[in-house]
Protein backbone atom coordinates (compact mmCIF):
# COMPACT_ATOMS: atom_id res chain seq x y z
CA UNK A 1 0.00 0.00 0.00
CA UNK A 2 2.88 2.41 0.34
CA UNK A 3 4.67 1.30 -2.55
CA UNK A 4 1.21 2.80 -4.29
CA UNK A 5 1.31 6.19 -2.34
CA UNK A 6 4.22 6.78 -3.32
CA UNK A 7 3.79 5.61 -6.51
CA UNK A 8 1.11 8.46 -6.75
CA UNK A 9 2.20 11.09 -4.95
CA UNK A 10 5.14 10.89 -7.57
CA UNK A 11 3.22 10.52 -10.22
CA UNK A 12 1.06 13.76 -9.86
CA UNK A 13 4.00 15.71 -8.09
CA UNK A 14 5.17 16.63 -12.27
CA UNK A 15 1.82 18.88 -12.19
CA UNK A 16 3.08 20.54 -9.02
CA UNK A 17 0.12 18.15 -6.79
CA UNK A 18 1.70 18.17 -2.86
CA UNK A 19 1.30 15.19 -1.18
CA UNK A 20 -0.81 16.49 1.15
CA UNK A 21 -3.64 16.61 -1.17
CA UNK A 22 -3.74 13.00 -0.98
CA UNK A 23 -3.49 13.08 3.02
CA UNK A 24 -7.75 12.16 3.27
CA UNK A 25 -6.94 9.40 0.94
CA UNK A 26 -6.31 5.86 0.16
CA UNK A 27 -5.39 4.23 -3.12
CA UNK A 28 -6.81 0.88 -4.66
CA UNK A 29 -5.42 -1.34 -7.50
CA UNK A 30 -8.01 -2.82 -9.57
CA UNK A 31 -6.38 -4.50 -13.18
CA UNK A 32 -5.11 -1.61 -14.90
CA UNK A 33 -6.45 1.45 -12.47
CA UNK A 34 -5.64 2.87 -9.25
CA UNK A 35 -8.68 4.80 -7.67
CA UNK A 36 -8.69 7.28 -4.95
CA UNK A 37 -10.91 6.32 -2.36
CA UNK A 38 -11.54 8.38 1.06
CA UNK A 39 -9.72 6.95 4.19
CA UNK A 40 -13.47 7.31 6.24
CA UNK A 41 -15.22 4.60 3.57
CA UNK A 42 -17.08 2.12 5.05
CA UNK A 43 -17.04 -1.35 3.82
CA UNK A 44 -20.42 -2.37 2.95
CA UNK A 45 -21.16 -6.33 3.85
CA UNK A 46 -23.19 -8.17 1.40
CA UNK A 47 -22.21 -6.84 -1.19
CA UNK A 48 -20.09 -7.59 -4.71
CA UNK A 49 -18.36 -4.30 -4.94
CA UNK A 50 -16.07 -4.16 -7.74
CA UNK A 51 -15.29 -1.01 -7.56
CA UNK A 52 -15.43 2.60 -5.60
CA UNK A 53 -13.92 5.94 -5.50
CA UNK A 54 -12.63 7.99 -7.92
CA UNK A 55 -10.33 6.59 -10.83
CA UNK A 56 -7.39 8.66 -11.06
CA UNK A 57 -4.55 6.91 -12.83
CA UNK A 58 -4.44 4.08 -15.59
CA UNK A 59 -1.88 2.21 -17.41
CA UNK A 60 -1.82 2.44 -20.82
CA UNK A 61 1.21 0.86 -23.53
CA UNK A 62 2.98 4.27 -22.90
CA UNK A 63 2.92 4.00 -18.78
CA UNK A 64 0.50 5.65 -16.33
CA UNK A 65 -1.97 8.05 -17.77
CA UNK A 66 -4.09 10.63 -15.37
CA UNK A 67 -7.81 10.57 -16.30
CA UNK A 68 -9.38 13.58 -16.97
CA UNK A 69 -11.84 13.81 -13.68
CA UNK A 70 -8.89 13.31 -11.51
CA UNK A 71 -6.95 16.50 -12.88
CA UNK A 72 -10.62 18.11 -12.57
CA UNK A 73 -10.51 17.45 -9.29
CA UNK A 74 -7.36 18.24 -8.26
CA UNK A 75 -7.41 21.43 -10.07
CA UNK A 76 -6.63 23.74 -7.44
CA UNK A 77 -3.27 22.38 -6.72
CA UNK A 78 -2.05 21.82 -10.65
CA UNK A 79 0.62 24.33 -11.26
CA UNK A 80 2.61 22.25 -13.90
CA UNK A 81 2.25 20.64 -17.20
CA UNK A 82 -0.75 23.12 -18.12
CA UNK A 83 -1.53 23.18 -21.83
CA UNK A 84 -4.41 26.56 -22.07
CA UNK A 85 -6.33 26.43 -24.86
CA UNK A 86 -8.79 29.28 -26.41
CA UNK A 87 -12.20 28.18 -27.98
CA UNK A 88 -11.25 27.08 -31.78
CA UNK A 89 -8.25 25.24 -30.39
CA UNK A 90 -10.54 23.22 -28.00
CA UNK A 91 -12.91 22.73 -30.78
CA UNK A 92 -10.66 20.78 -33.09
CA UNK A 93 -8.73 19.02 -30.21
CA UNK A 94 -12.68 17.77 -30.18
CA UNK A 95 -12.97 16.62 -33.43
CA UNK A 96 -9.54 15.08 -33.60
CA UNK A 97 -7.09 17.52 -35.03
CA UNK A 98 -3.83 17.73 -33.24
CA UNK A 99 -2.77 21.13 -31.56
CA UNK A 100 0.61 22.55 -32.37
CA UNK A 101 2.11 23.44 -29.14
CA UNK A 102 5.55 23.11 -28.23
CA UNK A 103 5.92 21.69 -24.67
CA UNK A 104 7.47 18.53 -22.69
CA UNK A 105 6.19 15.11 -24.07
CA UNK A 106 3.71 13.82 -21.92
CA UNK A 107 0.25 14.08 -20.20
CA UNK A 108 -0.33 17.58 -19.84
CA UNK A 109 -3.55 19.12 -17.95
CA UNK A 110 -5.81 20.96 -20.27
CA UNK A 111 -6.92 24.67 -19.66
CA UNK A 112 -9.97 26.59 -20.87
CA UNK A 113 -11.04 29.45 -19.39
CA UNK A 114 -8.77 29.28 -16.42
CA UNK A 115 -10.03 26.03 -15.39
CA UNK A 116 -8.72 22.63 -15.66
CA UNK A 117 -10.95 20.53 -18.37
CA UNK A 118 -9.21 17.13 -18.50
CA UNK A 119 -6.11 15.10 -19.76
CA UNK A 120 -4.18 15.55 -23.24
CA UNK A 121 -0.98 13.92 -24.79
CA UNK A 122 1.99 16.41 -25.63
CA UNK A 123 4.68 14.78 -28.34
CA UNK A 124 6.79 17.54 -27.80
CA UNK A 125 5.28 19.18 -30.54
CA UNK A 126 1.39 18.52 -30.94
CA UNK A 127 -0.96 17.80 -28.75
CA UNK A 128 -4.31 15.45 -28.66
CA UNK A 129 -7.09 15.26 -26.98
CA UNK A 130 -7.36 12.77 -24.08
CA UNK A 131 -10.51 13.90 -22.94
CA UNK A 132 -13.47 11.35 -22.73
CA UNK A 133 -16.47 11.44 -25.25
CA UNK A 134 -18.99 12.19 -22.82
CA UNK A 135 -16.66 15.05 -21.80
CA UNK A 136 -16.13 15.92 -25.52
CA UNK A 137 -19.68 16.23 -26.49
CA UNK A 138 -20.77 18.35 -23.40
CA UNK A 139 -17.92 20.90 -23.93
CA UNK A 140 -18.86 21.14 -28.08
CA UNK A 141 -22.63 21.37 -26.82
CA UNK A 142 -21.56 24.29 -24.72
CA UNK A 143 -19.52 26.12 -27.27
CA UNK A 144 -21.92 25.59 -30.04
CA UNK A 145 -24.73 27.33 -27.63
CA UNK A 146 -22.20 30.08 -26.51
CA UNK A 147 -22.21 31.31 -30.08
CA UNK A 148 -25.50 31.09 -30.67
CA UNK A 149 -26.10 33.59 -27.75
């Protein structure tokens, strides 16, 4: 269990996320995620529960990937590996097209309007769009009605 802290607190401490943000916390390894869960959980008896909390971490072919509600929720405490994005350049990280942006390779946390959206993949060069569907489709919903105001 403290190989995973640590494993986590590391993880997040390249976007500038102090380990004490993760004090109220406990971490569970399920297959390929790790999901925060809150220290004051009960266990519930009799019942199957597969799974709880809030998935924050994944491994993918290219090593751990943050999911997008996990940066959302740690937010306040990202102060590296931002990526900010206006409108149009959220729109076609939505439908697909890479972003030119020169930055460090990696997961980066996405920016719109000062707040943090989700998850995207820097190559150094470009970046894509990690975010998830549901995700995708709310935020074009929203920008589609925005201009229509």
């Amino acid at each position: 269990m403290q190989n995973l802290r640590k494993k986590v607190e590391e993880y997040f401490a390249q976007f500038g996320i102090p380990k004490k943000a993760f004090k109220h916390f406990e971490f569970l390894e399920r297959g390929s995620s790790i999901w925060l869960v809150s220290k004051d959980l009960k266990k519930v008896e009799g019942f199957n529960i597969q799974t709880f909390g809030l998935r924050i971490l994944h491994t993918t072919k290219w090593g751990l990937k943050p999911t997008s509600f996990a940066l959302q929720f740690f937010a306040p405490y990202i102060k590296k590996r931002i990526c900010s994005v206006n409108e149009r350049e959220l729109l076609d990280l939505i439908k697909g097209k890479p972003l030119e942006k020169s930055m460090e390779a990696g997961y980066v946390a996405l920016k719109f309007r000062g707040k943090i959206i989700g998850c995207a993949l820097s190559d150094g060069k470009m970046i894509r769009s990690q975010l998830p569907k549901l995700l995708m489709q709310i935020f074009t919903e929203l920008l589609e009605t925005t201009d229509k105001i």
